[in-house]
PDB file of N, CA and C in Angstrom:
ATOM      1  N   UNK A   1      24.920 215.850  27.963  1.00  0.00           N
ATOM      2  CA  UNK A   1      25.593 217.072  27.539  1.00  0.00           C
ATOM      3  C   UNK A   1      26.773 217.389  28.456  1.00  0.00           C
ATOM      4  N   UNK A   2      26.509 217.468  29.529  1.00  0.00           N
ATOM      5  CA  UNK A   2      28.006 217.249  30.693  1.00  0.00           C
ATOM      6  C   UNK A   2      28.336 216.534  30.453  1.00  0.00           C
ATOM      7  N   UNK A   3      28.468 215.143  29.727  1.00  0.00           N
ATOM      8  CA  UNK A   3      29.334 214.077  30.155  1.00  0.00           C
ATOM      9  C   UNK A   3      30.397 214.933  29.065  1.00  0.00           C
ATOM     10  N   UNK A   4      30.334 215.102  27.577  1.00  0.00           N
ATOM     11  CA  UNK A   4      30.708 216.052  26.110  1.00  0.00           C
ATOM     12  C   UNK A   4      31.967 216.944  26.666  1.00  0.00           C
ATOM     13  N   UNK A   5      30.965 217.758  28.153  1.00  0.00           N
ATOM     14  CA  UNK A   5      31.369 219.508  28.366  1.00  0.00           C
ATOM     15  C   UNK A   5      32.852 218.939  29.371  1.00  0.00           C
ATOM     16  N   UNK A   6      33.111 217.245  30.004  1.00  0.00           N
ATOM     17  CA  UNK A   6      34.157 217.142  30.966  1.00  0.00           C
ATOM     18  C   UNK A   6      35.097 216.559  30.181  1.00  0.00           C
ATOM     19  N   UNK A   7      34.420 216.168  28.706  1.00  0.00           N
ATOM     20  CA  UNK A   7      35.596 215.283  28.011  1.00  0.00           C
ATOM     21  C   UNK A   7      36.370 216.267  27.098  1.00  0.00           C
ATOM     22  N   UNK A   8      35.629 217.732  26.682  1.00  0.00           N
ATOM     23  CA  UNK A   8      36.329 218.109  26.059  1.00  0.00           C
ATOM     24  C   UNK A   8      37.030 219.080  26.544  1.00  0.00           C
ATOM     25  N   UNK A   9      36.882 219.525  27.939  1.00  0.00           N
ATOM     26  CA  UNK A   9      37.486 219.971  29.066  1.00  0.00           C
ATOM     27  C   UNK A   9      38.960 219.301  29.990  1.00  0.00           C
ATOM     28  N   UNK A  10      38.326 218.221  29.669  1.00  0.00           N
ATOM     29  CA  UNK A  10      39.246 217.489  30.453  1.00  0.00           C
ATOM     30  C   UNK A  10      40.644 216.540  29.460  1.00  0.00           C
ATOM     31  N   UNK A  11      40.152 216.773  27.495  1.00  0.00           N
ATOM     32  CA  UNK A  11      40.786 216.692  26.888  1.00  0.00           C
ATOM     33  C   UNK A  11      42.259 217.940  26.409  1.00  0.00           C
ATOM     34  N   UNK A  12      41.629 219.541  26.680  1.00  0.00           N
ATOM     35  CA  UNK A  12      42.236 220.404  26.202  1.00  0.00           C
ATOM     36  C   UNK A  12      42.986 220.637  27.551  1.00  0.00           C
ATOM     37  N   UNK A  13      42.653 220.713  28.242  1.00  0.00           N
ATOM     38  CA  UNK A  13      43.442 221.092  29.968  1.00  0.00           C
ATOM     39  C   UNK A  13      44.443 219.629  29.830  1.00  0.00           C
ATOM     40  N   UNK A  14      44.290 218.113  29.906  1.00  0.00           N
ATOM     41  CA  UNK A  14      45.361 217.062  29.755  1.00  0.00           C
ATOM     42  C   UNK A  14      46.078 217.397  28.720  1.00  0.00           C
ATOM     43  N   UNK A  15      46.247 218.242  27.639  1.00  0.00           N
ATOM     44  CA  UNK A  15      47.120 218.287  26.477  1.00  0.00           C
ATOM     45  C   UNK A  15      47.960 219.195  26.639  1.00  0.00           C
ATOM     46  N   UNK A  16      47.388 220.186  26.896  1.00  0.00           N
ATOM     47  CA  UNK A  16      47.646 221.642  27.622  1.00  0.00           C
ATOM     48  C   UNK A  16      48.679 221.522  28.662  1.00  0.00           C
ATOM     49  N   UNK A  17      48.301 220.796  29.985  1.00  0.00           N
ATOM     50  CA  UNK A  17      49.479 220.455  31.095  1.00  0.00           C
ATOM     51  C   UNK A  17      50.466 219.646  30.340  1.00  0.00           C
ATOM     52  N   UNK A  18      50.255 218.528  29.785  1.00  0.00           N
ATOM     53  CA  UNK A  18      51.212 217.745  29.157  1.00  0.00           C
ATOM     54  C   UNK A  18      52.597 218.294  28.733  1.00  0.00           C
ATOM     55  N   UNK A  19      51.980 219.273  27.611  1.00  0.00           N
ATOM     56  CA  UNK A  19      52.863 220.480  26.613  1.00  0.00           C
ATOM     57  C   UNK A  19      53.718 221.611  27.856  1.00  0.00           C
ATOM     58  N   UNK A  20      53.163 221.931  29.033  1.00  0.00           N
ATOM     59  CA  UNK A  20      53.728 223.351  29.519  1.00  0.00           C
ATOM     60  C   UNK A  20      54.376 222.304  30.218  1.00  0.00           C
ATOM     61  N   UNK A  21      54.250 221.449  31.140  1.00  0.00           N
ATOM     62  CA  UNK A  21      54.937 220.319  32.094  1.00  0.00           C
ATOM     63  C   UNK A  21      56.211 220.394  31.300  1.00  0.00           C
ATOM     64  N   UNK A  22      56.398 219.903  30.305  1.00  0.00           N
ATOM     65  CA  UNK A  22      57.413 219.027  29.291  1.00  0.00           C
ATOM     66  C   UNK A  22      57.950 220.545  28.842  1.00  0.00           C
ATOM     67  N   UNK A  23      57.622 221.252  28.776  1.00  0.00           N
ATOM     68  CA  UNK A  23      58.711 222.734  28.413  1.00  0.00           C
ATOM     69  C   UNK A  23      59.423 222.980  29.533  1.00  0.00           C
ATOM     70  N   UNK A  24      58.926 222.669  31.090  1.00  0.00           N
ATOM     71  CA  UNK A  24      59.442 222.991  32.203  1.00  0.00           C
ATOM     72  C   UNK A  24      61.307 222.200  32.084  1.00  0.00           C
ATOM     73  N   UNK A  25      61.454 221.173  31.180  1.00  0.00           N
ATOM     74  CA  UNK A  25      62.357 220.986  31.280  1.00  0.00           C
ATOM     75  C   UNK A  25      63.280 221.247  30.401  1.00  0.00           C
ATOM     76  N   UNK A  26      63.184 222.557  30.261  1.00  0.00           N
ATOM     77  CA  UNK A  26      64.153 223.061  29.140  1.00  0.00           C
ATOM     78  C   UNK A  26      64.068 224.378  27.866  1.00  0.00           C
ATOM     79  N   UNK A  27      62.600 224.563  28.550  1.00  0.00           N
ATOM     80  CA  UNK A  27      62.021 225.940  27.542  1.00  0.00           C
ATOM     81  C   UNK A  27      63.226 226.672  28.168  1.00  0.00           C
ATOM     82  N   UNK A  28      62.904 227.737  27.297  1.00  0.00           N
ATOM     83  CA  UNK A  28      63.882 229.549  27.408  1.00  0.00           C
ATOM     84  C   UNK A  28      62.615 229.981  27.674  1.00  0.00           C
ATOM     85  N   UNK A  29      61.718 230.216  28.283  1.00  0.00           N
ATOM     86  CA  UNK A  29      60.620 231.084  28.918  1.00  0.00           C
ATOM     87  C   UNK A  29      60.518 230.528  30.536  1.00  0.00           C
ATOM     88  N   UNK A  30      60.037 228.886  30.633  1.00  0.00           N
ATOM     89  CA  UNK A  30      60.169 228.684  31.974  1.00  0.00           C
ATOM     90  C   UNK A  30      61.617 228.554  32.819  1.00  0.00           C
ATOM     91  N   UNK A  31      62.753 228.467  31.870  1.00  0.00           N
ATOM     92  CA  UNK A  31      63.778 228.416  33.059  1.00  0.00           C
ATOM     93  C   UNK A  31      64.128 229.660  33.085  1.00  0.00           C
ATOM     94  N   UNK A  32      64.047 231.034  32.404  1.00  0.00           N
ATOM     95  CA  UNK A  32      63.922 232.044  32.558  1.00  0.00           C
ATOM     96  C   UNK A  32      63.331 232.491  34.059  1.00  0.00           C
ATOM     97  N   UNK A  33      62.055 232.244  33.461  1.00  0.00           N
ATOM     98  CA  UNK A  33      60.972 232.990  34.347  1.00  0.00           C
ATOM     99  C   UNK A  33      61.242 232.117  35.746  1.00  0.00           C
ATOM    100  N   UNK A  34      61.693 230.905  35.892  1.00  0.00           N
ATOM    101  CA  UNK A  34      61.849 230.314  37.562  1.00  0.00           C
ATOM    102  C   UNK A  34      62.991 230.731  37.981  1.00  0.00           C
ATOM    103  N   UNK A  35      64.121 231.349  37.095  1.00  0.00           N
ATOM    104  CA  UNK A  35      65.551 232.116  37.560  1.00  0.00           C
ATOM    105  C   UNK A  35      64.825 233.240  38.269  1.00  0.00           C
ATOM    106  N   UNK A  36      63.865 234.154  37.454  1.00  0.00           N
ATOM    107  CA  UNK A  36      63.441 235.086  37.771  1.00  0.00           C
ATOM    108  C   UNK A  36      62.659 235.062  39.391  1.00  0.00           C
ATOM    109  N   UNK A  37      62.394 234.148  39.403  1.00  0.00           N
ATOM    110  CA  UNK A  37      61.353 234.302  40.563  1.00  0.00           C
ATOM    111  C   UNK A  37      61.995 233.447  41.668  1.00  0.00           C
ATOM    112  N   UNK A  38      63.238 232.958  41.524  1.00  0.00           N
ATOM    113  CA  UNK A  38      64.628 232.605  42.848  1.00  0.00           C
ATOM    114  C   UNK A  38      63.735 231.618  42.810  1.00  0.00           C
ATOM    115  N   UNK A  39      63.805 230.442  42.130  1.00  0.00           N
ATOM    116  CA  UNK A  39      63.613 229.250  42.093  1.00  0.00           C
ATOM    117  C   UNK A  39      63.950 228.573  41.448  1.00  0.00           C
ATOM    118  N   UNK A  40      65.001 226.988  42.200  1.00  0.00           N
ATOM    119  CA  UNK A  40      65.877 226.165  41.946  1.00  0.00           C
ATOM    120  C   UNK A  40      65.591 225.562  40.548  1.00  0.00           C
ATOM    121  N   UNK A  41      66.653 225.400  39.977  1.00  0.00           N
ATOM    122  CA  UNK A  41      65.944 223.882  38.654  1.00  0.00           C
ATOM    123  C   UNK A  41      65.511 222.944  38.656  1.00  0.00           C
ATOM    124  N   UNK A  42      65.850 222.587  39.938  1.00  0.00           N
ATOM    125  CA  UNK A  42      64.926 221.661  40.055  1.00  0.00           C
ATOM    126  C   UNK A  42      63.835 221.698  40.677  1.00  0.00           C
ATOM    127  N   UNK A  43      63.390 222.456  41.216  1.00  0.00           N
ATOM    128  CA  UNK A  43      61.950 222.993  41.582  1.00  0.00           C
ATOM    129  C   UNK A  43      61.190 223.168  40.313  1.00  0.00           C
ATOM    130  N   UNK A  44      61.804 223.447  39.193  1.00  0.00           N
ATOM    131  CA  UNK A  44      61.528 224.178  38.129  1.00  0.00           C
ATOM    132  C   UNK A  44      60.724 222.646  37.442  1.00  0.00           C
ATOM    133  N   UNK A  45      61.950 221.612  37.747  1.00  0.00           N
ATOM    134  CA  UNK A  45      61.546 220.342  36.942  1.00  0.00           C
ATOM    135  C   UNK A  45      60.238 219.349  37.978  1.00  0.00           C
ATOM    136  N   UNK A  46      60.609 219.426  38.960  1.00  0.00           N
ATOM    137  CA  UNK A  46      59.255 218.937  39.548  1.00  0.00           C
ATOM    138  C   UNK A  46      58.098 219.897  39.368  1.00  0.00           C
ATOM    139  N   UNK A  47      57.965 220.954  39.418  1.00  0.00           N
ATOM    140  CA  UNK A  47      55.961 221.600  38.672  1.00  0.00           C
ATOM    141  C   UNK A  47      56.053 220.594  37.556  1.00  0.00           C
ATOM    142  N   UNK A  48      57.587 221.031  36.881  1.00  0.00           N
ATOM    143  CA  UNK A  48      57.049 219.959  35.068  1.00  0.00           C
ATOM    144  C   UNK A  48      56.219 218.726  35.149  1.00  0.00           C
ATOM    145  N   UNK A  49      57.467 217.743  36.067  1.00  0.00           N
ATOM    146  CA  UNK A  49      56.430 216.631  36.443  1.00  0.00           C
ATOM    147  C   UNK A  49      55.351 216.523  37.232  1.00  0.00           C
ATOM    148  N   UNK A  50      55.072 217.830  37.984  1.00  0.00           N
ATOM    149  CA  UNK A  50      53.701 218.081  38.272  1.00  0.00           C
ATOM    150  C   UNK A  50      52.671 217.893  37.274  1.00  0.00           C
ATOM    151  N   UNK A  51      53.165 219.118  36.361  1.00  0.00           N
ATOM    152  CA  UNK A  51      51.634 219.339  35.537  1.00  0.00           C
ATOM    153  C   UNK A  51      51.409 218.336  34.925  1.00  0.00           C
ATOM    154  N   UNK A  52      52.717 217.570  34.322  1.00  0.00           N
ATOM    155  CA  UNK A  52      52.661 216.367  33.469  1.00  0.00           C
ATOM    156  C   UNK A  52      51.506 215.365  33.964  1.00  0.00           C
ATOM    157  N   UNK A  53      52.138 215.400  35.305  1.00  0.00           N
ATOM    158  CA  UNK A  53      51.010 214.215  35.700  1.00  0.00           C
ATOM    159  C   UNK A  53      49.584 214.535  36.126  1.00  0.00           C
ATOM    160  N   UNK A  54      49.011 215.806  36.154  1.00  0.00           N
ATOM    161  CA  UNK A  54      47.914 216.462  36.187  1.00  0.00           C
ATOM    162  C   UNK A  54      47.236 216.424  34.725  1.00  0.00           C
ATOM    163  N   UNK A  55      47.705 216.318  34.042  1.00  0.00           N
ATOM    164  CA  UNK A  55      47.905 216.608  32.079  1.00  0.00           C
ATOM    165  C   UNK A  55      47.409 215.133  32.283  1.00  0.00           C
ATOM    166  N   UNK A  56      48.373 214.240  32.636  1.00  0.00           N
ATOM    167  CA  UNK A  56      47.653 212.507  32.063  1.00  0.00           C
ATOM    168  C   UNK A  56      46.719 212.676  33.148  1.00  0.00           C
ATOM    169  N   UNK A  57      46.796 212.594  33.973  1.00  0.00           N
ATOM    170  CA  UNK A  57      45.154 212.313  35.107  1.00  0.00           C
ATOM    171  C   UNK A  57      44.285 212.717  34.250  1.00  0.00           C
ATOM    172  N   UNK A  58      44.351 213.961  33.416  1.00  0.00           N
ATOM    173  CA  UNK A  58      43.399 214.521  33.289  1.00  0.00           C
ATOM    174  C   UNK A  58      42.597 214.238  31.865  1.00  0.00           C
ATOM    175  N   UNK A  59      43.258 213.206  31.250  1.00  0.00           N
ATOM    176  CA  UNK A  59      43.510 212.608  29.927  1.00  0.00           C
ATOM    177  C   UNK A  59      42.901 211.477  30.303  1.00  0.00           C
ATOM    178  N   UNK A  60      43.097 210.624  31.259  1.00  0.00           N
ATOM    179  CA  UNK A  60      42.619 208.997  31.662  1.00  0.00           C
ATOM    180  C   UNK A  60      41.523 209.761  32.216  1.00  0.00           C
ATOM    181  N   UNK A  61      41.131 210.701  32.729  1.00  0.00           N
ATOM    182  CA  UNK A  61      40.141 211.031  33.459  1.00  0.00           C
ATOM    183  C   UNK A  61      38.600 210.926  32.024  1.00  0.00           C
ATOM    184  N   UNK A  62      39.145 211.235  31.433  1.00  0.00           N
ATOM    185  CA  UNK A  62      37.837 211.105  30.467  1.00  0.00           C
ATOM    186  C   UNK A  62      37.195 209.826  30.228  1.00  0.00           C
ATOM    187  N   UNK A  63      37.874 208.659  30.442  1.00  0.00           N
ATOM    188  CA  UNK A  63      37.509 206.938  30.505  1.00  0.00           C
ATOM    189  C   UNK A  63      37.332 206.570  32.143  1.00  0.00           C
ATOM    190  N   UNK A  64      37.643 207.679  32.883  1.00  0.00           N
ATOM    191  CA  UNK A  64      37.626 207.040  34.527  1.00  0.00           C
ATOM    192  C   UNK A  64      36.984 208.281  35.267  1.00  0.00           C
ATOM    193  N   UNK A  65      35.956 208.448  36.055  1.00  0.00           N
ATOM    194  CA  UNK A  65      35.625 209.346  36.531  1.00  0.00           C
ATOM    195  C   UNK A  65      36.191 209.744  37.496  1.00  0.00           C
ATOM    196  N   UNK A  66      37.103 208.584  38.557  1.00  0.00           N
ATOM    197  CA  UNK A  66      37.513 208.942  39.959  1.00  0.00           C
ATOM    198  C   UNK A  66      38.838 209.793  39.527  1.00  0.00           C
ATOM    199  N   UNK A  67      39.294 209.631  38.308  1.00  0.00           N
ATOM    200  CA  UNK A  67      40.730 209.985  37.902  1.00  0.00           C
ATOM    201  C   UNK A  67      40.440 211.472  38.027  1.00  0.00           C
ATOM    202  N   UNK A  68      39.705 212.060  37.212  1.00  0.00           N
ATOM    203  CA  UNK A  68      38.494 212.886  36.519  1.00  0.00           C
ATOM    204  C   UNK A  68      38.542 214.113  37.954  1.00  0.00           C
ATOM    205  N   UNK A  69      38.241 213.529  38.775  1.00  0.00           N
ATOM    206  CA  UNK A  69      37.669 214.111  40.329  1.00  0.00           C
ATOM    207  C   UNK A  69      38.735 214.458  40.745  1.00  0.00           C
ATOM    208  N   UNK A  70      40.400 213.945  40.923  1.00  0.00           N
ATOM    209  CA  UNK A  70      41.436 213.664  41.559  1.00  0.00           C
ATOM    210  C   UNK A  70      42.145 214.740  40.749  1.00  0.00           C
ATOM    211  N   UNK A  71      42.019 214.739  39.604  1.00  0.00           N
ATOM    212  CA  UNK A  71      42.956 215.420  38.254  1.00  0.00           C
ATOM    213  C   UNK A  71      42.841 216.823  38.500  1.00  0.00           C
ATOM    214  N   UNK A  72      41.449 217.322  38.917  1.00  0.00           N
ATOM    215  CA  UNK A  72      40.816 218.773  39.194  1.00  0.00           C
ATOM    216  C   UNK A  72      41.882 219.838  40.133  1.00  0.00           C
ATOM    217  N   UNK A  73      41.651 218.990  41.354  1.00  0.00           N
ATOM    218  CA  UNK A  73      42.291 219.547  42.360  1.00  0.00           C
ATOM    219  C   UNK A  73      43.238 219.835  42.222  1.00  0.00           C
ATOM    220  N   UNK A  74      44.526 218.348  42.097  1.00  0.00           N
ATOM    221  CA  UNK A  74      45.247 218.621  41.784  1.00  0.00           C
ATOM    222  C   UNK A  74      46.312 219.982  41.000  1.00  0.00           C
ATOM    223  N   UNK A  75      45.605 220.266  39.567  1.00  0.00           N
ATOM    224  CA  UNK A  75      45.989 220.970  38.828  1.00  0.00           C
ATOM    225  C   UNK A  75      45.578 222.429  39.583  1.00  0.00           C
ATOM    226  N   UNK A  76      44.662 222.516  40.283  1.00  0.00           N
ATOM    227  CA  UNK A  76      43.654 223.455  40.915  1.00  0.00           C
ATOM    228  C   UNK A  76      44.888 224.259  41.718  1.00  0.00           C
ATOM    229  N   UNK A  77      45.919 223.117  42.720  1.00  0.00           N
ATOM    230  CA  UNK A  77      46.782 223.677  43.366  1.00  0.00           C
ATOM    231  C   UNK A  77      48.088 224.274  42.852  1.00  0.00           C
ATOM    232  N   UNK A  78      48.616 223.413  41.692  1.00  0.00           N
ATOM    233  CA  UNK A  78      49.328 223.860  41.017  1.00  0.00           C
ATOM    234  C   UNK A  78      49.039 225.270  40.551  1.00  0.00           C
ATOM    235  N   UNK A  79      48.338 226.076  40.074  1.00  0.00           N
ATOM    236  CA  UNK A  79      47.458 226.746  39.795  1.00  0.00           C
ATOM    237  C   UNK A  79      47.604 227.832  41.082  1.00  0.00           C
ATOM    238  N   UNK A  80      47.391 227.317  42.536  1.00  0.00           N
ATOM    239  CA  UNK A  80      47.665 228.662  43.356  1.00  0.00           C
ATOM    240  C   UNK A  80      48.590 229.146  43.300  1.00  0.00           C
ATOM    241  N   UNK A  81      49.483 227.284  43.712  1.00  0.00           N
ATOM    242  CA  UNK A  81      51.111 228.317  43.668  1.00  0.00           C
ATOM    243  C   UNK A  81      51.662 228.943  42.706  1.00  0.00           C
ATOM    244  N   UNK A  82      51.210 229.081  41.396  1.00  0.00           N
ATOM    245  CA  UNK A  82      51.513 230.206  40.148  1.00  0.00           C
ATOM    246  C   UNK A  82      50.864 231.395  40.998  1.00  0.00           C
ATOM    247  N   UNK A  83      49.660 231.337  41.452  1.00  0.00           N
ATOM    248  CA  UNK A  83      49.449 232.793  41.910  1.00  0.00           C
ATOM    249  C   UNK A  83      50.078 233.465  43.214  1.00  0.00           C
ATOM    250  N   UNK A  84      50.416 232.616  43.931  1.00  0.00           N
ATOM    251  CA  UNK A  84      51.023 232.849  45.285  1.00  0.00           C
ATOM    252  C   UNK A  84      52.424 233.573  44.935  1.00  0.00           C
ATOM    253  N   UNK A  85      53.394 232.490  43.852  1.00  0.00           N
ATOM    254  CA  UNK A  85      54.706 233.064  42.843  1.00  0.00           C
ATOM    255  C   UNK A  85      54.566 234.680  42.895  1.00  0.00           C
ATOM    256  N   UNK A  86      53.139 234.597  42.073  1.00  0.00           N
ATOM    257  CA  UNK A  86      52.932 236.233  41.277  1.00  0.00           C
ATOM    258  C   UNK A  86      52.890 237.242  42.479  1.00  0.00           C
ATOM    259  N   UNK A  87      52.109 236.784  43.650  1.00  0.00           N
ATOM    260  CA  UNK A  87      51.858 237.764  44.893  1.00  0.00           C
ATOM    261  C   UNK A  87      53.002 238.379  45.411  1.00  0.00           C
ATOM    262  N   UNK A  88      54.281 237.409  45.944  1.00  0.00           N
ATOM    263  CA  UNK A  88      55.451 237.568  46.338  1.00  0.00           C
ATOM    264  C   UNK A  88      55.798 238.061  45.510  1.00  0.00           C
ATOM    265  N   UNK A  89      56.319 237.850  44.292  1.00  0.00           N
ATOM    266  CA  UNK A  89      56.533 238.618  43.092  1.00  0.00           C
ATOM    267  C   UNK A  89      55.895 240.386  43.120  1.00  0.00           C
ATOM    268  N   UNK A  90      55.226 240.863  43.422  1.00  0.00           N
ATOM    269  CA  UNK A  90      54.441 241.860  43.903  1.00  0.00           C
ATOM    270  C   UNK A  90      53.893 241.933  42.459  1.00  0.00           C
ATOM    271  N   UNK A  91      53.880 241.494  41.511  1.00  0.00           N
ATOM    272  CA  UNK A  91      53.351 241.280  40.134  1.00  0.00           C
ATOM    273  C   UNK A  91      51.919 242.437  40.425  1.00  0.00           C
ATOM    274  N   UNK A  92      51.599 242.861  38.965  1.00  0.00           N
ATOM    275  CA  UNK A  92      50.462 243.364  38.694  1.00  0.00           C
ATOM    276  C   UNK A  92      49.649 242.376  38.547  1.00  0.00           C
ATOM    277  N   UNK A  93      48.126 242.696  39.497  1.00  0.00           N
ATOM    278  CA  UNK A  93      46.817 242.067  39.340  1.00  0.00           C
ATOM    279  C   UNK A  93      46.517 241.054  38.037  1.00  0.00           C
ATOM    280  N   UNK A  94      46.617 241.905  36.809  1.00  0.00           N
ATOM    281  CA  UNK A  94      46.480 240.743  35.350  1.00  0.00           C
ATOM    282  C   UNK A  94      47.408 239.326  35.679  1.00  0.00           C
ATOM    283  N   UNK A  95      48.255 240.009  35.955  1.00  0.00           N
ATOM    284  CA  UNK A  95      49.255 238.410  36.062  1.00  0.00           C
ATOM    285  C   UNK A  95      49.169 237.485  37.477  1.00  0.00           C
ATOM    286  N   UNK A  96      48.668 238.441  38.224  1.00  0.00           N
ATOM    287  CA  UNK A  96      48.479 237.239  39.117  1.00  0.00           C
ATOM    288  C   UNK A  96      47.339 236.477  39.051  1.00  0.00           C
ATOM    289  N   UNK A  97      46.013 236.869  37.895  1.00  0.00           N
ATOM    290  CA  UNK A  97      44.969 236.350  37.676  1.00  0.00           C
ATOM    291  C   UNK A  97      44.713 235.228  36.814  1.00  0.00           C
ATOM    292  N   UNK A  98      46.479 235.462  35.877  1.00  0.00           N
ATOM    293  CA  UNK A  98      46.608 234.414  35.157  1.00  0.00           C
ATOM    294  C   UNK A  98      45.888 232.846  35.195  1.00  0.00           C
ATOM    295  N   UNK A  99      46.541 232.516  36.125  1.00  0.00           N
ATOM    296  CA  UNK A  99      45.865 231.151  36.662  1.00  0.00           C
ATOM    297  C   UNK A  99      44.882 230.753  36.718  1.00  0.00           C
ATOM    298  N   UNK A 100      44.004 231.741  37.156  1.00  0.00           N
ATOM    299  CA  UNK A 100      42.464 231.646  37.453  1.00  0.00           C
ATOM    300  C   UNK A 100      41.608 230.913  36.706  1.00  0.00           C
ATOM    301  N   UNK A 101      41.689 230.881  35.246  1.00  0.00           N
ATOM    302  CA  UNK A 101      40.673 230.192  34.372  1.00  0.00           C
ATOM    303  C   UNK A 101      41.317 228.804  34.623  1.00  0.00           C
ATOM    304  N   UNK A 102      42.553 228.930  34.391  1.00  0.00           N
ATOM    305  CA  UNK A 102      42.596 227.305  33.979  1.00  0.00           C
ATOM    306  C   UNK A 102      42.471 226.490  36.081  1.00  0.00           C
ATOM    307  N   UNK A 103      42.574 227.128  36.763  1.00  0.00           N
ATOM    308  CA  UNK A 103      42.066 226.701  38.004  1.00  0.00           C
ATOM    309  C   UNK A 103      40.258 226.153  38.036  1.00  0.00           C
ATOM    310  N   UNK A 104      39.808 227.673  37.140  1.00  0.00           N
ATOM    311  CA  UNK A 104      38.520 226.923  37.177  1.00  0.00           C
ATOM    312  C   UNK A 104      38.030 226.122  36.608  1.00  0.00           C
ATOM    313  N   UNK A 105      38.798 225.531  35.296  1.00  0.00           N
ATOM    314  CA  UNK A 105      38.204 224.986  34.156  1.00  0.00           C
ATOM    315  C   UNK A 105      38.235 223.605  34.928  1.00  0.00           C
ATOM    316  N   UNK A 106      39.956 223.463  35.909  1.00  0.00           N
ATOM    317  CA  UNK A 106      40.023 221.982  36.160  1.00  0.00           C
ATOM    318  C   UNK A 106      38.933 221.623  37.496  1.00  0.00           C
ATOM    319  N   UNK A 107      38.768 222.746  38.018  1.00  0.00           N
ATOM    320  CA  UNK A 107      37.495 222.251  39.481  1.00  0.00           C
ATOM    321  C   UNK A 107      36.115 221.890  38.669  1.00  0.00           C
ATOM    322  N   UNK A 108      36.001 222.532  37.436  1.00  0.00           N
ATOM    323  CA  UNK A 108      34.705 222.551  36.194  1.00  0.00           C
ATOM    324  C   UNK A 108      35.137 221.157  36.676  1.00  0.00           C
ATOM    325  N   UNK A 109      35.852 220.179  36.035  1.00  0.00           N
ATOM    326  CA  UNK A 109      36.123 219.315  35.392  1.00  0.00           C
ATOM    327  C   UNK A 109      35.939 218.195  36.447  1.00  0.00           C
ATOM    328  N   UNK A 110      35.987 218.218  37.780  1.00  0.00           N
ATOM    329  CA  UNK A 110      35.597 217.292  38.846  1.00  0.00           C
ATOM    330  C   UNK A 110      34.560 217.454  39.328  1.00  0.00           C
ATOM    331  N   UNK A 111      34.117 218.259  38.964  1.00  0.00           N
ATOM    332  CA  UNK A 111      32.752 218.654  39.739  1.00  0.00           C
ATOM    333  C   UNK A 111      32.049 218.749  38.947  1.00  0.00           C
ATOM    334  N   UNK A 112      31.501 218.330  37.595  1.00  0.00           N
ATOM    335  CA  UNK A 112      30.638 217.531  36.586  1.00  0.00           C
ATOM    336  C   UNK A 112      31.360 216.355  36.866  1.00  0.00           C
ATOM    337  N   UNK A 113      31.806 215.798  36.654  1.00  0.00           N
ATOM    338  CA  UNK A 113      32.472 214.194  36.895  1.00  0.00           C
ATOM    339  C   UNK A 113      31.623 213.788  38.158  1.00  0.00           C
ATOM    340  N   UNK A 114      31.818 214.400  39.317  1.00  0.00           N
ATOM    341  CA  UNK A 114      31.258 214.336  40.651  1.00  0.00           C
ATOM    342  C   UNK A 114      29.893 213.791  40.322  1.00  0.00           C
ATOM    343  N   UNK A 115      29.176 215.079  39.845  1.00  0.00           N
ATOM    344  CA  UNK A 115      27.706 214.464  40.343  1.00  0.00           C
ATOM    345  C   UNK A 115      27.182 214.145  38.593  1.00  0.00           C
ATOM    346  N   UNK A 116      28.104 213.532  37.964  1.00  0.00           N
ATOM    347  CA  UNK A 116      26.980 212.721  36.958  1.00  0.00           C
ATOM    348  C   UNK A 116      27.345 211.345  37.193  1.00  0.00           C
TER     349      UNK A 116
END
């Protein structure tokens, strides 16, 4: 039943990063919102190829467990620094909490991998 709960976890979170990664280079919401928050374009385009490659880890991770384990974290950190953004930002609480699920979904996601 965990093996089910990391593949279909670890399927919607890899599709998920894939899609927001790949907007980083050129949406009207993220180059907005990284103008907004005094951060370069190209800062803007490396998270992209961040998440991107958190998105496939996390995609091969369903045929590879070590990928699986590696993919978690990863995305996990990506994930602070959205909240760290929001802190400096002096953002309201909701938005800096943003992150939070999908932080936990991807530590979910190595840590069933881990111990099955």
């Amino acid at each position: 039943m965990l093996h089910i709960v990391a593949i279909v976890l670890g399927a919607i979170l890899g599709i998920a990063y894939v899609i927001v990664g790949f907007m980083k280079f050129g949406g009207k919401e993220p180059v907005e919102s990284f103008k907004h928050y005094g951060y370069s374009d190209g800062f803007r385009i490396l998270v992209g190829i961040l998440e991107i490659l958190g998105g496939v880890w996390m995609i091969i991770g369903i045929w590879s467990q070590w990928v699986a384990i590696l993919a978690g974290p990863w995305i996990a950190v990506i994930m602070v620094g959205a909240m760290i953004t929001q802190i400096r930002a002096k953002n309201e609480v909701k938005e800096i909490m943003l992150p939070v699920p999908f932080l936990i979904l991807a530590l979910a996601v190595s840590v069933i991998n881990l111990v099955m």
